[in-house]
Protein backbone atom coordinates (compact mmCIF):
# COMPACT_ATOMS: atom_id res chain seq x y z
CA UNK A 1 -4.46 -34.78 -33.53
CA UNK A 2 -0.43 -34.94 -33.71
CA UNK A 3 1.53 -32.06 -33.09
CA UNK A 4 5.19 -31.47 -34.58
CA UNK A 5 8.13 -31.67 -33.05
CA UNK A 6 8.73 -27.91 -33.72
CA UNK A 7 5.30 -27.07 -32.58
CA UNK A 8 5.90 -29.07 -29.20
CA UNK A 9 9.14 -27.58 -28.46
CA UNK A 10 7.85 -24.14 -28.70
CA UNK A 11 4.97 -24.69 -26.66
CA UNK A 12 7.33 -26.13 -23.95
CA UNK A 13 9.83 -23.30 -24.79
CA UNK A 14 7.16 -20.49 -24.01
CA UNK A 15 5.60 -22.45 -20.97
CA UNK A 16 9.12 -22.49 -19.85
CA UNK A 17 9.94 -19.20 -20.03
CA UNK A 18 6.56 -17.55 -18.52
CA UNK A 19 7.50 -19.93 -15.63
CA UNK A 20 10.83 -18.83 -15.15
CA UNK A 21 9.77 -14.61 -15.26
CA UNK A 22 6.74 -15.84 -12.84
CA UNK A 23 9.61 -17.06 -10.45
CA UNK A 24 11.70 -14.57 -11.13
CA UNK A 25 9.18 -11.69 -10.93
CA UNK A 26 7.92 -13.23 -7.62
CA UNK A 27 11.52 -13.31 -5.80
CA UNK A 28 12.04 -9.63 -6.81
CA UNK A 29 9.06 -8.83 -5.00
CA UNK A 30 9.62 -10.37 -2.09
CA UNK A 31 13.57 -8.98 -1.70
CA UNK A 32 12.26 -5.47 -2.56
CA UNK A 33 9.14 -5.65 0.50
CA UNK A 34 11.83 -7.47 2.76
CA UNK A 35 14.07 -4.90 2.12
CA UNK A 36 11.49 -1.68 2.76
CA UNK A 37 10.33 -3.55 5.76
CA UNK A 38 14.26 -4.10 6.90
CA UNK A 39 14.42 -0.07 6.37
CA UNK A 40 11.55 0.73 8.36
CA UNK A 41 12.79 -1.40 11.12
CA UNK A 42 16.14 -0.28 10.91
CA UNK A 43 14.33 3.67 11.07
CA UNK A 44 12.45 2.95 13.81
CA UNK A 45 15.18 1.91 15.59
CA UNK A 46 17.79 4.44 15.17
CA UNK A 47 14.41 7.21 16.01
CA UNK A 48 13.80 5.11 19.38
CA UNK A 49 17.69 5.00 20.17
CA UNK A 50 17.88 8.88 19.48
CA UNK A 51 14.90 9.83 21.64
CA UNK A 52 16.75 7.76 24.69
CA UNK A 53 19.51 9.77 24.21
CA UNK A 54 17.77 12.58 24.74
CA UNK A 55 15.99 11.20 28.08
């Protein structure tokens, strides 16, 4: 069975485009946990510089 030029381009056309928000929806997740981690890090270290000070 055939399908129709229009038919074909459409399919491509959504297969495209849930491709592109997987991608897309995949590197927002990983900036937004590098980032927390980052802040946590960054936390941790201005607490342990603090409590030094105070030594």
């Amino acid at each position: 069975m055939r399908q129709s030029p229009t038919s074909s381009f459409f399919r491509f056309l959504v297969v495209f485009l849930v491709f592109i928000s997987v991608f897309f929806s995949v590197t927002i997740a990983v900036q937004t946990l590098s980032a927390k981690q980052g802040a946590a890090q960054q936390a941790a270290a201005a607490e342990a510089l603090m409590l030094k000070q105070i030594q």
